[in-house]
C-alpha atoms as a PDB file:
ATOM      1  CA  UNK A   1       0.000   0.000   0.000  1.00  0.00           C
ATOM      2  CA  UNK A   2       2.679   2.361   0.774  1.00  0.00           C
ATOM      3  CA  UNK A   3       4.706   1.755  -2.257  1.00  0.00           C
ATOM      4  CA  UNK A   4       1.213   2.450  -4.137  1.00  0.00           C
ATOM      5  CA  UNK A   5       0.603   5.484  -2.579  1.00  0.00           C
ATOM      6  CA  UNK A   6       4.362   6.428  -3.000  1.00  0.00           C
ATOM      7  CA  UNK A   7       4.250   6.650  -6.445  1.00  0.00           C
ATOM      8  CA  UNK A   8       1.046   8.722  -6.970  1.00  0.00           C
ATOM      9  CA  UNK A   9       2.293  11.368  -4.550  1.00  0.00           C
ATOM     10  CA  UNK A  10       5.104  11.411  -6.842  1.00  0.00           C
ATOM     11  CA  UNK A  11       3.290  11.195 -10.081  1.00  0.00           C
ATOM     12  CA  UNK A  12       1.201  14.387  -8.818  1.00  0.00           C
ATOM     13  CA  UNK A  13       4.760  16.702  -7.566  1.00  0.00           C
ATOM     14  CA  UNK A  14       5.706  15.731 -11.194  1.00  0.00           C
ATOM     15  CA  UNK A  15       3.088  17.081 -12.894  1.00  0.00           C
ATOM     16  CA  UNK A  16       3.116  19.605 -10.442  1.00  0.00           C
ATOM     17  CA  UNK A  17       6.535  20.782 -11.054  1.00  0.00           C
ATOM     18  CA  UNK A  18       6.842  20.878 -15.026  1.00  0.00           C
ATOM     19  CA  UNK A  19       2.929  22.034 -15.707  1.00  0.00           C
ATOM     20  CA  UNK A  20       2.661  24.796 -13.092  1.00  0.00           C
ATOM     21  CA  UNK A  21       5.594  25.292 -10.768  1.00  0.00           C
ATOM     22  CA  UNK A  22       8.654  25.790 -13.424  1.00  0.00           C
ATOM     23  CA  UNK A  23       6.948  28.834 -15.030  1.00  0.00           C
ATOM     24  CA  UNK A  24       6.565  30.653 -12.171  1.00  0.00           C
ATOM     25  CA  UNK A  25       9.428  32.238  -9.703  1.00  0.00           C
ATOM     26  CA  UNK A  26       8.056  31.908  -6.158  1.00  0.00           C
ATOM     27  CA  UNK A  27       8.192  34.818  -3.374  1.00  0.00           C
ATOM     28  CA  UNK A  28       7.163  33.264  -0.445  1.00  0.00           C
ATOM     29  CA  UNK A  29       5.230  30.224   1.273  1.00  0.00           C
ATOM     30  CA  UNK A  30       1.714  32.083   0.655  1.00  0.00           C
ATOM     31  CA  UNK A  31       2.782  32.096  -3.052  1.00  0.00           C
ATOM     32  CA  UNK A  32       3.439  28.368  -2.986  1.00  0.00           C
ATOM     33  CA  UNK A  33       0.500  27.560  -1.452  1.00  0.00           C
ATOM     34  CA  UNK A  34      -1.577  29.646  -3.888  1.00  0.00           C
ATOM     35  CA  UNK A  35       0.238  28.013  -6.477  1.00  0.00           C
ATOM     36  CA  UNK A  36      -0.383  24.433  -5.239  1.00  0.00           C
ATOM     37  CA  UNK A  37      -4.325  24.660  -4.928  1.00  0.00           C
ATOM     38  CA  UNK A  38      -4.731  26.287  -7.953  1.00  0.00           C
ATOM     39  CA  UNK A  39      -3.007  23.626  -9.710  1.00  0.00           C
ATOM     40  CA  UNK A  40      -4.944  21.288  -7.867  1.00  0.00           C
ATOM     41  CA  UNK A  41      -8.633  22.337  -8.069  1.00  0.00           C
ATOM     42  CA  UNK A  42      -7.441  22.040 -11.951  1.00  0.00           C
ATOM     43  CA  UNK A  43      -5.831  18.361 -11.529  1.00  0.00           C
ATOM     44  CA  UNK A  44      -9.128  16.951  -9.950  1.00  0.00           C
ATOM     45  CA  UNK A  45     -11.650  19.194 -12.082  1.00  0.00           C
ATOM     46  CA  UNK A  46     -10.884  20.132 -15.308  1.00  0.00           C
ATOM     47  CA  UNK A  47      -8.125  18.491 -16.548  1.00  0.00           C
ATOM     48  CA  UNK A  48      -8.954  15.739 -19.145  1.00  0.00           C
ATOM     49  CA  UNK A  49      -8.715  12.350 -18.306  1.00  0.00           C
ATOM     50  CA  UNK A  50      -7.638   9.843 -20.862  1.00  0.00           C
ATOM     51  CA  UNK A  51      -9.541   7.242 -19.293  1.00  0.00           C
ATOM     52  CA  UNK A  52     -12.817   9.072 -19.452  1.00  0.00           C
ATOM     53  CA  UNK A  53     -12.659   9.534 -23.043  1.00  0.00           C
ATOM     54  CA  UNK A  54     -10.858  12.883 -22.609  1.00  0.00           C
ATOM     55  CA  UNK A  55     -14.176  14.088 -20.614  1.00  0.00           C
ATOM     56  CA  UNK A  56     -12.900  16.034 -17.217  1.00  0.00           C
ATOM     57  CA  UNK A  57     -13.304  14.273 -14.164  1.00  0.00           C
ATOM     58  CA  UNK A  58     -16.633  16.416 -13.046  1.00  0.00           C
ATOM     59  CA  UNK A  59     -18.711  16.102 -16.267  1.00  0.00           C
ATOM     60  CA  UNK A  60     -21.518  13.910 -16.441  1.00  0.00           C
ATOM     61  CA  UNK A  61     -21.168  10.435 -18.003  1.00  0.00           C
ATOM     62  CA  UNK A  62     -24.124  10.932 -20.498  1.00  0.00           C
ATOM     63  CA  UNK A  63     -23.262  13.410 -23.702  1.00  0.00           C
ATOM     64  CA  UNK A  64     -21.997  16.679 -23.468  1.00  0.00           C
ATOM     65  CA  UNK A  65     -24.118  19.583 -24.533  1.00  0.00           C
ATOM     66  CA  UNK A  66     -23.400  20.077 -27.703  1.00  0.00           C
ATOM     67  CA  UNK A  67     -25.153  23.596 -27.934  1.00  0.00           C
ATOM     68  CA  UNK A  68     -24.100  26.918 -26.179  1.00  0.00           C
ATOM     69  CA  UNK A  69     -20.870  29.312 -26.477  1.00  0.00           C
ATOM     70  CA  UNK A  70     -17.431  28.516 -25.596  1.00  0.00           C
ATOM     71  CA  UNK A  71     -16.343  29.552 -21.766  1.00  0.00           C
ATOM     72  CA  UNK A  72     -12.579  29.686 -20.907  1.00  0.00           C
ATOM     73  CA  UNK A  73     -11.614  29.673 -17.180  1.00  0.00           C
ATOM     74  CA  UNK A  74      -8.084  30.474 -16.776  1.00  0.00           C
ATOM     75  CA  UNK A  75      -6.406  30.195 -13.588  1.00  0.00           C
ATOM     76  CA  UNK A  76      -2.691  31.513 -12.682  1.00  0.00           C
ATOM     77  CA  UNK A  77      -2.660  34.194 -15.215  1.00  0.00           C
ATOM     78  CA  UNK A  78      -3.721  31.872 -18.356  1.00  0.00           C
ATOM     79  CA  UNK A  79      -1.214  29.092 -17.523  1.00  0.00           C
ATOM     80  CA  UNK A  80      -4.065  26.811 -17.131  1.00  0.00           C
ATOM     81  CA  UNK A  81      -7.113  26.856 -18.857  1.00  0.00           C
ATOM     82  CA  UNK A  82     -10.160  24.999 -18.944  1.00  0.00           C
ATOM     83  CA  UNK A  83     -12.650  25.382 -21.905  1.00  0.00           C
ATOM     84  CA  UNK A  84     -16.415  24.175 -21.457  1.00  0.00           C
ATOM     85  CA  UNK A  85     -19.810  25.224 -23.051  1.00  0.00           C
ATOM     86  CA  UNK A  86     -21.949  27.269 -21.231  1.00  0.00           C
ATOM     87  CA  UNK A  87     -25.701  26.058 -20.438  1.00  0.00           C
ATOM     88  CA  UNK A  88     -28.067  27.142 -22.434  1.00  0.00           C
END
């Protein structure tokens, strides 16, 4: 269990590290932090997961709504972005 659980902390830092924290230059704990939970409210809810058919990990199983404008969210200045239809 521990070797398990090993390797997904590490997997995460990883991604962690090249996607969010190597563009930045970091000023402080606070900034860390802030860094850190942005990256992960994106990790667990709007990146795309392969195993989902490329579907984040918060969208409904059935279809996608296929009608509506595009909606952007950025987060950390633009560094990650998350695009979605809005509701009609």
């Amino acid at each position: 269990m521990t070797a398990h659980a090993n390797s997904q902390i590490e997997r995460w830092i990883q991604s962690c590290k090249r996607e969010c924290l190597g563009h930045f230059i970091i000023f402080g704990q606070r900034h860390l932090d802030h860094l850190c939970s942005e990256f992960l409210a994106h990790y667990h809810e709007e990146r795309p997961h392969q195993g989902l058919g490329n579907m984040p990990l918060t969208m409904p199983r059935d279809d996608p709504p296929y009608d509506g404008a595009i909606q952007c969210r950025q987060r950390l200045g633009g560094l990650l972005r998350h695009y979605y239809r809005k509701a009609a």
